[in-house]
C-alpha atoms as a PDB file:
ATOM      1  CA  UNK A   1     -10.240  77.997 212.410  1.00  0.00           C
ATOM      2  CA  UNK A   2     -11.736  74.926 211.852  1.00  0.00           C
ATOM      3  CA  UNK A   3      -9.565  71.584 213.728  1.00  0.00           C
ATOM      4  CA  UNK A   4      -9.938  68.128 213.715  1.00  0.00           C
ATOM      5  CA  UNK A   5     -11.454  67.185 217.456  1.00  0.00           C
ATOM      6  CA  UNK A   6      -8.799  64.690 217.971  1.00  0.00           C
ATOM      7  CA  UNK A   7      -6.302  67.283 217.406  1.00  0.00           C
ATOM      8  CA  UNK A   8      -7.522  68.995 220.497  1.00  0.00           C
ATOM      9  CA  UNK A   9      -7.942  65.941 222.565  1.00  0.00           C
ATOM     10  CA  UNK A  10     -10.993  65.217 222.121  1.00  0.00           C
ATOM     11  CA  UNK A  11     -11.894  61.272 222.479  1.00  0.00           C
ATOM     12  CA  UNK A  12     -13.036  60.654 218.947  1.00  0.00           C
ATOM     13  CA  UNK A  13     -10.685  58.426 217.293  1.00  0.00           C
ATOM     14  CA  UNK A  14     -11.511  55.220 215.665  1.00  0.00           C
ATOM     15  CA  UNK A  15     -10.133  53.457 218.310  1.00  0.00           C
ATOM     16  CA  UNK A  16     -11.796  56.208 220.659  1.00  0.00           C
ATOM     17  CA  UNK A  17      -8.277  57.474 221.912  1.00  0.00           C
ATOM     18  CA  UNK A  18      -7.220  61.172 220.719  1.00  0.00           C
ATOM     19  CA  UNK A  19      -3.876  62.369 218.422  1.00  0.00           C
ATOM     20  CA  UNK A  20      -3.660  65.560 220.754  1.00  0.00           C
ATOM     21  CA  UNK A  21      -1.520  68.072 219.830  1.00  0.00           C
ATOM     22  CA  UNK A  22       1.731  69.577 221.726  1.00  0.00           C
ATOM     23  CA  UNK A  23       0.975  71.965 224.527  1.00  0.00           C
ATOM     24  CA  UNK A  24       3.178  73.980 223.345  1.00  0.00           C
ATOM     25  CA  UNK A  25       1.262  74.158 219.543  1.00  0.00           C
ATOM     26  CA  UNK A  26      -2.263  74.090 221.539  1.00  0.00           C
ATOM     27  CA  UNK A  27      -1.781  77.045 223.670  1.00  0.00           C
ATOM     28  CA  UNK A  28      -0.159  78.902 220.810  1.00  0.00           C
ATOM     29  CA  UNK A  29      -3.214  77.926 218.098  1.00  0.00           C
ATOM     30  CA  UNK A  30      -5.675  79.039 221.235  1.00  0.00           C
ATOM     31  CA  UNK A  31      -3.538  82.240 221.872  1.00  0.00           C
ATOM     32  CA  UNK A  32      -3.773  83.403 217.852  1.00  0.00           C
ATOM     33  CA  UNK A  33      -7.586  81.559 217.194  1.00  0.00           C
ATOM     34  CA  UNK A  34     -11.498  80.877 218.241  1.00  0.00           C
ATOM     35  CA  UNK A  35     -10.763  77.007 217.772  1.00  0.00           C
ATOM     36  CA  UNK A  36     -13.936  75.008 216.333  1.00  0.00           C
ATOM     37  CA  UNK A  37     -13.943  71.429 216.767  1.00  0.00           C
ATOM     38  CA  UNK A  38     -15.300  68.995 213.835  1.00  0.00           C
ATOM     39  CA  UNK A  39     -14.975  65.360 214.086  1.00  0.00           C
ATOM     40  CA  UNK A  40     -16.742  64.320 210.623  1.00  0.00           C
ATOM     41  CA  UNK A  41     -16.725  60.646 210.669  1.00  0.00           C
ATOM     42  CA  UNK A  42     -18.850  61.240 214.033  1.00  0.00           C
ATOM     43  CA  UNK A  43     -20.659  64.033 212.256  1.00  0.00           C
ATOM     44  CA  UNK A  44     -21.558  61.579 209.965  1.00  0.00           C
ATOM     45  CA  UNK A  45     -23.085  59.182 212.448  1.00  0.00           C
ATOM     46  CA  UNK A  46     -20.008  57.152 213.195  1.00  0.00           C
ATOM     47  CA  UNK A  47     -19.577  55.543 216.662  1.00  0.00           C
ATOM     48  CA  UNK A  48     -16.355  55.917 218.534  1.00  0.00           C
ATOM     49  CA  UNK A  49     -14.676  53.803 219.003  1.00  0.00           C
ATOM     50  CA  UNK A  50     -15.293  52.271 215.364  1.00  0.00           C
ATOM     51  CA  UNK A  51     -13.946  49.747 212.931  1.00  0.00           C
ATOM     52  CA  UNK A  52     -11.090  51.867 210.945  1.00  0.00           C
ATOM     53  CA  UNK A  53     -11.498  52.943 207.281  1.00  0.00           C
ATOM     54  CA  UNK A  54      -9.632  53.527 204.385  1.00  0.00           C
ATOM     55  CA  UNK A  55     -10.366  55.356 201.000  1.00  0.00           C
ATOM     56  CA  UNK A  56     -10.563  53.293 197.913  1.00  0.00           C
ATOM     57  CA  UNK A  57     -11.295  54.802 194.509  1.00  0.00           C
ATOM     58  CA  UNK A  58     -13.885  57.150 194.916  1.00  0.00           C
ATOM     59  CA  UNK A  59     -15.256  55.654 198.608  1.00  0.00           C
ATOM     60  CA  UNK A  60     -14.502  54.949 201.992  1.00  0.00           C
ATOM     61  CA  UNK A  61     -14.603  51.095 203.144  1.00  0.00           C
ATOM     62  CA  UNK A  62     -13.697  49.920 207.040  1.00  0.00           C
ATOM     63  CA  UNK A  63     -11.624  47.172 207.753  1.00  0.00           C
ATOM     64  CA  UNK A  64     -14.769  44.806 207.969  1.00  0.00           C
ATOM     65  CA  UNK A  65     -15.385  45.509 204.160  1.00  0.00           C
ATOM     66  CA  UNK A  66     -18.456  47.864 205.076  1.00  0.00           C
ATOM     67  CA  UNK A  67     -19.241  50.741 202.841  1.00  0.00           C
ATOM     68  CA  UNK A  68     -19.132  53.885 205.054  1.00  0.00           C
ATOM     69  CA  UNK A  69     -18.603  56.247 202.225  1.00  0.00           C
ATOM     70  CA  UNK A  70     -22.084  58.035 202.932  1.00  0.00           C
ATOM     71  CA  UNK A  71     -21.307  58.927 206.498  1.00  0.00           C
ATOM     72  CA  UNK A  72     -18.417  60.403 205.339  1.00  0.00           C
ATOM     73  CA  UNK A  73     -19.303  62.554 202.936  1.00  0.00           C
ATOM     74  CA  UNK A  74     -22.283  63.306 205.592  1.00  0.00           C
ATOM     75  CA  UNK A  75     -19.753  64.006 208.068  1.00  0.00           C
ATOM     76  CA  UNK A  76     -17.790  66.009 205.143  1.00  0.00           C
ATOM     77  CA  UNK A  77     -20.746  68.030 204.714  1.00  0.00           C
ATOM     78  CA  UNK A  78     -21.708  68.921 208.707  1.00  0.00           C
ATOM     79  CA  UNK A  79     -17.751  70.074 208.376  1.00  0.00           C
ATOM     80  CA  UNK A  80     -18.195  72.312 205.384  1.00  0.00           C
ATOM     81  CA  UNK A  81     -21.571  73.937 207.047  1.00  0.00           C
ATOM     82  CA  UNK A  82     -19.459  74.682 210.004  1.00  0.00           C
ATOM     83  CA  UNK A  83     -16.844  76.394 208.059  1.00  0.00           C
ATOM     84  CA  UNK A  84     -19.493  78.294 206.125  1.00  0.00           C
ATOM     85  CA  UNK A  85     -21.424  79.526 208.918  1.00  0.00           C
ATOM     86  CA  UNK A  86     -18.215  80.948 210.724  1.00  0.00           C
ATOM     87  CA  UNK A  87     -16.734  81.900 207.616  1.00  0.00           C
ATOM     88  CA  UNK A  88     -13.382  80.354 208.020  1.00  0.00           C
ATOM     89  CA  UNK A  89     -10.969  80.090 205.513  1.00  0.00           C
ATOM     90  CA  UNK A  90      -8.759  77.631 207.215  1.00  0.00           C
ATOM     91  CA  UNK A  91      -8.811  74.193 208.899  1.00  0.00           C
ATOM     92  CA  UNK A  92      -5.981  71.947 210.972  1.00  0.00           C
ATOM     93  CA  UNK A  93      -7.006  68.587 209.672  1.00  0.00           C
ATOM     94  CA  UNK A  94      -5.539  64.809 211.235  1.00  0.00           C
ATOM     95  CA  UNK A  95      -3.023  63.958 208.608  1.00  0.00           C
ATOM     96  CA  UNK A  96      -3.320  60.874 206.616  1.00  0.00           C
ATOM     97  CA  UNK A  97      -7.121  60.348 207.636  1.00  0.00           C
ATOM     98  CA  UNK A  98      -9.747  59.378 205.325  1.00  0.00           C
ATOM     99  CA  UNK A  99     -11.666  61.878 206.200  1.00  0.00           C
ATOM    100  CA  UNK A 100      -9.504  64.707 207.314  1.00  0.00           C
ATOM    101  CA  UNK A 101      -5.772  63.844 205.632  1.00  0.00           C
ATOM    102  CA  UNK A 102      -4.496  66.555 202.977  1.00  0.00           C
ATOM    103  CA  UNK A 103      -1.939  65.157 200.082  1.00  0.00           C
ATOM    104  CA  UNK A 104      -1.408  61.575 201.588  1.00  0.00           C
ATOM    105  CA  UNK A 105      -3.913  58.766 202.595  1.00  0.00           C
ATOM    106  CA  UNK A 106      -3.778  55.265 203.571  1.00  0.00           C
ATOM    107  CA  UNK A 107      -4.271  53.386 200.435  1.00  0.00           C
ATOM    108  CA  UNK A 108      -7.376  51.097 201.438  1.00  0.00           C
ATOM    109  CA  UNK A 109      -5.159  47.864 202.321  1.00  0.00           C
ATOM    110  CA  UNK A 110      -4.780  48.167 205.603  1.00  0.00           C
ATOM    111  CA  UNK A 111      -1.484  47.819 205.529  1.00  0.00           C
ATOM    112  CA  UNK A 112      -0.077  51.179 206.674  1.00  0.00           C
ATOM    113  CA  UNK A 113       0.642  52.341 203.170  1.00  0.00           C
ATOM    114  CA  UNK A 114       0.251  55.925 201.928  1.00  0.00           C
ATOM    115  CA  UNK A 115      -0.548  57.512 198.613  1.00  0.00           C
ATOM    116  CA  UNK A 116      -1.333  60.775 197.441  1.00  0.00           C
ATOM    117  CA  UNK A 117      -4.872  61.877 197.706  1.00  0.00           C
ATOM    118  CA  UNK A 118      -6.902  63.741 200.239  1.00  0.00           C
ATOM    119  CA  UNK A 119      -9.323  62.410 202.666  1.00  0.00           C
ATOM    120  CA  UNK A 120     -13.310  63.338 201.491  1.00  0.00           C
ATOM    121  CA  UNK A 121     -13.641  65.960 204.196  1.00  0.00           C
ATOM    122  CA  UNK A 122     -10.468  67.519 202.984  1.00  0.00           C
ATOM    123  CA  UNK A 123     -11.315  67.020 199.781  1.00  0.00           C
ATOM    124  CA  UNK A 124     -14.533  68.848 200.298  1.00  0.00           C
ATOM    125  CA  UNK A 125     -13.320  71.902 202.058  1.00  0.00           C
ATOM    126  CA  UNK A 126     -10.665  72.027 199.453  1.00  0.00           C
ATOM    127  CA  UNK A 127     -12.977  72.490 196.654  1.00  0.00           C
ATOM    128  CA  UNK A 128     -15.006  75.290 198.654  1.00  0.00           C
ATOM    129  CA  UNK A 129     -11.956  77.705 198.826  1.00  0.00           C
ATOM    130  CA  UNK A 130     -10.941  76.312 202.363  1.00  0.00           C
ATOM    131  CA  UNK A 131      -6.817  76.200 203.034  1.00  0.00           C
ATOM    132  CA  UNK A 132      -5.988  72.649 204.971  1.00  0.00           C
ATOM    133  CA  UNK A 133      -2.925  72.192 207.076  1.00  0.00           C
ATOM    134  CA  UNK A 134      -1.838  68.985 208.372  1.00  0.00           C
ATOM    135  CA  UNK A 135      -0.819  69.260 211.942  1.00  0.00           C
ATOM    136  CA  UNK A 136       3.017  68.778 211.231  1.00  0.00           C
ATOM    137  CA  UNK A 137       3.080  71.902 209.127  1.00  0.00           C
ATOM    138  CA  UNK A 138       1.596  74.256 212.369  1.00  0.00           C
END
């Protein structure tokens, strides 16, 4: 299955920390699956760490008021590639990113404030037949 890198503890957060799952949920997921690794906002040529981002309307913008929305959907693509090349039908996904988060997203304030919508990697996968799962529902 596919998995968010930060998931796994991987360094590649905005603010170039990690949301690392549980050992208890890691071992398990590593126990049951081949684990691939996809960060797409550094797929998409993002540094790390990075300005944040949010999704607004159809794009991404960071926090600075910078367009990003083609290294995400770069990044979105890399992840999708990835998935096809393996042939996965499944991906863990950071929830609540605008790139990975599935059914709620920060709103493109910056205030903390979530709405429904996916983030454009999700969104991507999604429309290619790929099931997401935030990491709470594991």
């Amino acid at each position: 299955i596919v998995v968010s890198a930060c998931l796994l503890g991987r360094n590649c957060k905005y603010n170039g920390g990690n949301n690392r799952l549980p050992d208890e949920k890691l071992q398990r997921l590593k126990t049951d699956y081949e684990l691939i690794p996809v960060c797409p906002e550094a797929y998409g040529g993002l540094t790390t760490p990075r300005v944040p981002s949010e999704r607004l309307c159809d794009g991404v913008i960071s926090k600075t008021g910078r367009d990003v929305t083609a290294e995400f959907q770069k990044g979105a693509e890399a992840a999708l590639y990835l998935a096809q090349l393996f042939d996965i039908k499944t991906a863990i996904l950071k929830e609540n990113s605008p790139s990975c988060g599935c059914g709620m997203i920060y709103d493109g304030t910056f205030t903390g404030t979530l709405v429904p919508g996916d983030g454009v990697t999700a969104e991507l996968l999604k429309a290619h037949g790929i099931a997401i799962i935030g990491e709470s529902k594991i």
